[in-house]
N, C-alpha and C. Protein backbone atom coordinates (compact mmCIF):
# COMPACT_ATOMS: atom_id res chain seq x y z
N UNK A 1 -7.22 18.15 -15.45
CA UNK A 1 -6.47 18.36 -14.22
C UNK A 1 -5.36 17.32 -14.13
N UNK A 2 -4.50 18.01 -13.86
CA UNK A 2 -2.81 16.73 -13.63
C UNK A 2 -2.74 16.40 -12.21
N UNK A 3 -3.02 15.07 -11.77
CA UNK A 3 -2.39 14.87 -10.55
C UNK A 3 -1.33 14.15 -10.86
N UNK A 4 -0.41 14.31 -9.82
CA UNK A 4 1.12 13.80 -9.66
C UNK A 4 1.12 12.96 -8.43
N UNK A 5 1.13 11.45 -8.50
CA UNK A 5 1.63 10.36 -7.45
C UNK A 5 2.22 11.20 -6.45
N UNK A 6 1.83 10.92 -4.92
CA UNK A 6 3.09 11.13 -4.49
C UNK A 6 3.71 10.01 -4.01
N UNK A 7 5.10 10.04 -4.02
CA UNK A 7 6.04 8.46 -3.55
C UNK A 7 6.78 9.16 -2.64
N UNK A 8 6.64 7.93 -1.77
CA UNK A 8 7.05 7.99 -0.77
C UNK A 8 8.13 6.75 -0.58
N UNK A 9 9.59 6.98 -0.26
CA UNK A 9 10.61 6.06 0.33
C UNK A 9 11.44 5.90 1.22
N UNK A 10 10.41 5.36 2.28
CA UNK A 10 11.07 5.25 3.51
C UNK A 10 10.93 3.60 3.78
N UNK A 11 12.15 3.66 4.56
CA UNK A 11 11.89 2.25 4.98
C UNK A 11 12.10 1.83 6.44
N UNK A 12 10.66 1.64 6.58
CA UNK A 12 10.46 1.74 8.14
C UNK A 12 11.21 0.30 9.11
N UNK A 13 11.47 -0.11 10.51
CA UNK A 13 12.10 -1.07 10.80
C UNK A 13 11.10 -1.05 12.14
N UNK A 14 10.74 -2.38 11.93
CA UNK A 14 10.27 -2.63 13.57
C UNK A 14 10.79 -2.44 15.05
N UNK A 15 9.76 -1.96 15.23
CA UNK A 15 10.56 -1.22 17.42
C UNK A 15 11.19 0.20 16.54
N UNK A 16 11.01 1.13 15.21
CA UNK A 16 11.43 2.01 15.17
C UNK A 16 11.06 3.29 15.82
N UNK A 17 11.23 4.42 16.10
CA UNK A 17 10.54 5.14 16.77
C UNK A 17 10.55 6.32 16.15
N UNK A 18 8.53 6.60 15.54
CA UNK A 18 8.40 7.52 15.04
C UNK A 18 7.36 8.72 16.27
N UNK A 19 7.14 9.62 15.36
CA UNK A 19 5.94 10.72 15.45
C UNK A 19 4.57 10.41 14.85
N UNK A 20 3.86 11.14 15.94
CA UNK A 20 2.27 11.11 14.65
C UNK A 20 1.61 12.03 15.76
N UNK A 21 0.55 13.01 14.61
CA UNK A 21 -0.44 13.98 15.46
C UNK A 21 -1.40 13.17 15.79
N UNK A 22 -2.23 13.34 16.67
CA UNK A 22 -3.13 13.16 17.25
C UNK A 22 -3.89 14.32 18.19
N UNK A 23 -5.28 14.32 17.94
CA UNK A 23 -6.06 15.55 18.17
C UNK A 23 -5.54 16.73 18.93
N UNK A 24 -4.43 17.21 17.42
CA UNK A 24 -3.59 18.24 17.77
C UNK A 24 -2.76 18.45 18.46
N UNK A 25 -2.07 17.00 19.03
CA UNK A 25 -0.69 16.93 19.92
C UNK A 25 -0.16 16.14 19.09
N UNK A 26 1.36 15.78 19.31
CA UNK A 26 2.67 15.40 18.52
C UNK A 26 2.41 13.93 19.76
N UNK A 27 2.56 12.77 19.16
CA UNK A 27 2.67 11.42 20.31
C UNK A 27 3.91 10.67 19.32
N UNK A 28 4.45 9.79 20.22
CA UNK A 28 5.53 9.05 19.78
C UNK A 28 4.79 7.29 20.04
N UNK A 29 5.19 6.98 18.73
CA UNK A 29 6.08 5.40 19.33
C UNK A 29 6.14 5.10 18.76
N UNK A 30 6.50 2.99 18.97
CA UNK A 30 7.46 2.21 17.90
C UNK A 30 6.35 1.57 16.79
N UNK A 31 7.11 1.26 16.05
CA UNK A 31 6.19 0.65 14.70
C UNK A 31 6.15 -0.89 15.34
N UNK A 32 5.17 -1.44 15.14
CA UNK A 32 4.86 -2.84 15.19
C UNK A 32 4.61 -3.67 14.15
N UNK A 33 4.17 -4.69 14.10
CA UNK A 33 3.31 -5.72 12.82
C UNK A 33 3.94 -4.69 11.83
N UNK A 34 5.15 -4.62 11.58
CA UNK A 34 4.83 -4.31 9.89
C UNK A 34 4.84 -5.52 8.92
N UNK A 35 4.21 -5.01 7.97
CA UNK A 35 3.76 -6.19 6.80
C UNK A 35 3.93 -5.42 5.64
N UNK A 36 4.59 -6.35 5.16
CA UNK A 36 4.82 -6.16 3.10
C UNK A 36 3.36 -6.67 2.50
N UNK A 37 2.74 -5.09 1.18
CA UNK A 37 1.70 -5.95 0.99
C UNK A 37 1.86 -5.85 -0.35
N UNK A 38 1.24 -6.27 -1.53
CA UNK A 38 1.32 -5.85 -2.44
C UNK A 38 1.37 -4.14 -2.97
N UNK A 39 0.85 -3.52 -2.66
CA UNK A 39 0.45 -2.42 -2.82
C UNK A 39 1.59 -1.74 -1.81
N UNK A 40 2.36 -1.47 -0.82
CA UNK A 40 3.06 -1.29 -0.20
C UNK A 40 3.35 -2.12 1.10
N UNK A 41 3.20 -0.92 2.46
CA UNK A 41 3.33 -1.90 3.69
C UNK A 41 2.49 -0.94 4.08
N UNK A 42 2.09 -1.67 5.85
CA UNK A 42 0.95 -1.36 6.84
C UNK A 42 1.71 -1.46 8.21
N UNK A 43 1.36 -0.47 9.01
CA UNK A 43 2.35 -0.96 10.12
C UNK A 43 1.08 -0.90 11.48
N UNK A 44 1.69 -1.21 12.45
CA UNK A 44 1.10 -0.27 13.68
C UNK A 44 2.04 0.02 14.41
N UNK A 45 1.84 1.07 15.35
CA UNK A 45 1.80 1.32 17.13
C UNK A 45 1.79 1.09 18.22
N UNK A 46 2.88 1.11 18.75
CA UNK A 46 2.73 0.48 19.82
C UNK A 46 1.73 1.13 21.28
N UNK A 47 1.74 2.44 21.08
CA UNK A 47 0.88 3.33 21.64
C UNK A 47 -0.25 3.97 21.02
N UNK A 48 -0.51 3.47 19.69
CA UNK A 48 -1.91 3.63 19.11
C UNK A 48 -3.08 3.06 18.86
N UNK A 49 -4.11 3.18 19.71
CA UNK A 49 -5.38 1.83 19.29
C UNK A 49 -6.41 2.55 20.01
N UNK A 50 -7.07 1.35 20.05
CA UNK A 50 -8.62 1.99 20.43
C UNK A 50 -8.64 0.81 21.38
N UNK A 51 -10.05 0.80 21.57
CA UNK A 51 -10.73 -0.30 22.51
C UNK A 51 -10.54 -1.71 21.83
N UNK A 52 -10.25 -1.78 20.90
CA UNK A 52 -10.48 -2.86 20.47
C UNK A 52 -8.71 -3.68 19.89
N UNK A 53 -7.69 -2.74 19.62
CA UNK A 53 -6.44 -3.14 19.92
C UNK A 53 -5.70 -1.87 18.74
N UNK A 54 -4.92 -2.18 18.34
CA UNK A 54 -4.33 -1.37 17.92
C UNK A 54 -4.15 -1.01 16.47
N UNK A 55 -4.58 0.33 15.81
CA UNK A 55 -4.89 0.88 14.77
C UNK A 55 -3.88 0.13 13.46
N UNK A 56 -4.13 -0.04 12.62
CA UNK A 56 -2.95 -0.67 11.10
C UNK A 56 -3.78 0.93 10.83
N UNK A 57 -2.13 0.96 10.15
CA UNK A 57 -1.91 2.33 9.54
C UNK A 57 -1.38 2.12 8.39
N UNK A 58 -1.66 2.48 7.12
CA UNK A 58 -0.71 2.50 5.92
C UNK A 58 0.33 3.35 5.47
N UNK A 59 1.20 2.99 4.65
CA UNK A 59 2.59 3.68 4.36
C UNK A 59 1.97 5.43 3.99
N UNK A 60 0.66 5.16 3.49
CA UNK A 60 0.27 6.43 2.70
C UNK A 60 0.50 8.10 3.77
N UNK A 61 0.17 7.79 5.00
CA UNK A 61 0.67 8.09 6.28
C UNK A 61 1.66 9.18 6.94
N UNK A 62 2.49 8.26 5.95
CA UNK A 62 3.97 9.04 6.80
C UNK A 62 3.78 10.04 5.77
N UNK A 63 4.21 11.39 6.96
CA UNK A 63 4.51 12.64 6.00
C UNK A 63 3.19 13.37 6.00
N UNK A 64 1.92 13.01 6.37
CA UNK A 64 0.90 13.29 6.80
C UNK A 64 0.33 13.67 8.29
N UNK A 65 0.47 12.44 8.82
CA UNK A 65 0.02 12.10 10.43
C UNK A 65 1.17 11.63 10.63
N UNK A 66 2.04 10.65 10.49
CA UNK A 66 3.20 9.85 10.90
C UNK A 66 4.37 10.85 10.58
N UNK A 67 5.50 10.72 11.28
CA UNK A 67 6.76 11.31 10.76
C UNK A 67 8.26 10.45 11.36
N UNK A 68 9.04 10.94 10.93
CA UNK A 68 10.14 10.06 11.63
C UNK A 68 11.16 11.14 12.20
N UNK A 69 10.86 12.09 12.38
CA UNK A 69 11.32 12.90 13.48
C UNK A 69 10.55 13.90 14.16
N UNK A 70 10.57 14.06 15.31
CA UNK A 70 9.58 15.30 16.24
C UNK A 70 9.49 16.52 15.49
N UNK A 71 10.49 16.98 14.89
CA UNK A 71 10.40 18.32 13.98
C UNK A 71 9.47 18.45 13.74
N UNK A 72 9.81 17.42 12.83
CA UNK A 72 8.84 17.08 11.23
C UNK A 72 7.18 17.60 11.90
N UNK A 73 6.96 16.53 13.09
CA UNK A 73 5.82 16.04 13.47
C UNK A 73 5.36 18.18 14.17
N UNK A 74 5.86 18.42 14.33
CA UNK A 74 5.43 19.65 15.70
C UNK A 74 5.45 20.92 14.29
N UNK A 75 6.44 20.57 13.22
CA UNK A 75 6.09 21.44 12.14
C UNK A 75 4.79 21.28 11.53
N UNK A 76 3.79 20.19 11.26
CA UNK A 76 2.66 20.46 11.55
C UNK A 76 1.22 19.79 12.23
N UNK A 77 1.39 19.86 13.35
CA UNK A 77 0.49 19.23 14.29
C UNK A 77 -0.68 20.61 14.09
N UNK A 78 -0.11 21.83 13.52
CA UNK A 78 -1.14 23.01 13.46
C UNK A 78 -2.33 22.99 12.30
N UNK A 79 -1.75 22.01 11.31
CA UNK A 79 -2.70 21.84 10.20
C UNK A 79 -4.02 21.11 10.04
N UNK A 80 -4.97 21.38 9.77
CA UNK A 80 -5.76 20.92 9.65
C UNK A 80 -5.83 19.09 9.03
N UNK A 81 -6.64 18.52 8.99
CA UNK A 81 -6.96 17.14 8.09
C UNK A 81 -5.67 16.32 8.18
N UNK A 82 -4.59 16.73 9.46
CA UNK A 82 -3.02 15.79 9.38
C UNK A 82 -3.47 14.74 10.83
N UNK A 83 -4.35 15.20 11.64
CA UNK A 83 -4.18 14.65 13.01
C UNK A 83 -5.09 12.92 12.55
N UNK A 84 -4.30 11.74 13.53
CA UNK A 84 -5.27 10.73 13.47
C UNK A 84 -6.43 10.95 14.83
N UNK A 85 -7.70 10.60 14.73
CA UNK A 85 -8.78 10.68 15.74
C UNK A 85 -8.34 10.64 17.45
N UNK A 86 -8.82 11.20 17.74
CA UNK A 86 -8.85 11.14 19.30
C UNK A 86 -9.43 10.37 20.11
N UNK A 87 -10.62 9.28 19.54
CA UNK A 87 -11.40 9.05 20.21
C UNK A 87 -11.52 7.04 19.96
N UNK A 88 -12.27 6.58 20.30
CA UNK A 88 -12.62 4.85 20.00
C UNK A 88 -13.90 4.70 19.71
């Protein structure tokens, strides 16, 4: 079986303002803490967390659950296995 990397090149900027599904709705906000890691970067949300503070998300992400425009994000909030959790 051939799998093919996927790469991804975006380059995100702090206070930027993206998309991401969540239990099947489209939510917005800004990227926070981003961090350069070896392996790529990790960001958070400024409107995403739980009880305990706010979710780190990896680059792997965008284009999945994350997007950088509403389109993107509402083109598929219908799909299955794209939304991040609803719950804490």
């Amino acid at each position: 079986m051939n799998l093919e990397k996927r790469v991804i090149e975006v380059k995100l900027k702090e206070g930027q303002k993206v998309y991401y599904l969540i239990g099947g709705f489209v939510e917005s906000g800004h990227v926070i803490d981003l961090e350069k890691k070896p392996y790529g970067y990790i960001f958070r949300l400024d409107s995403y967390g739980g009880c305990e503070g706010q979710y780190t998300i990896d680059e792997s992400q965008i284009g999945i659950s994350v997007f950088l425009t509403e389109e993107e994000a509402k083109s598929h909030m219908h799909e299955q296995n794209r939304s991040f959790p609803a719950y804490c």
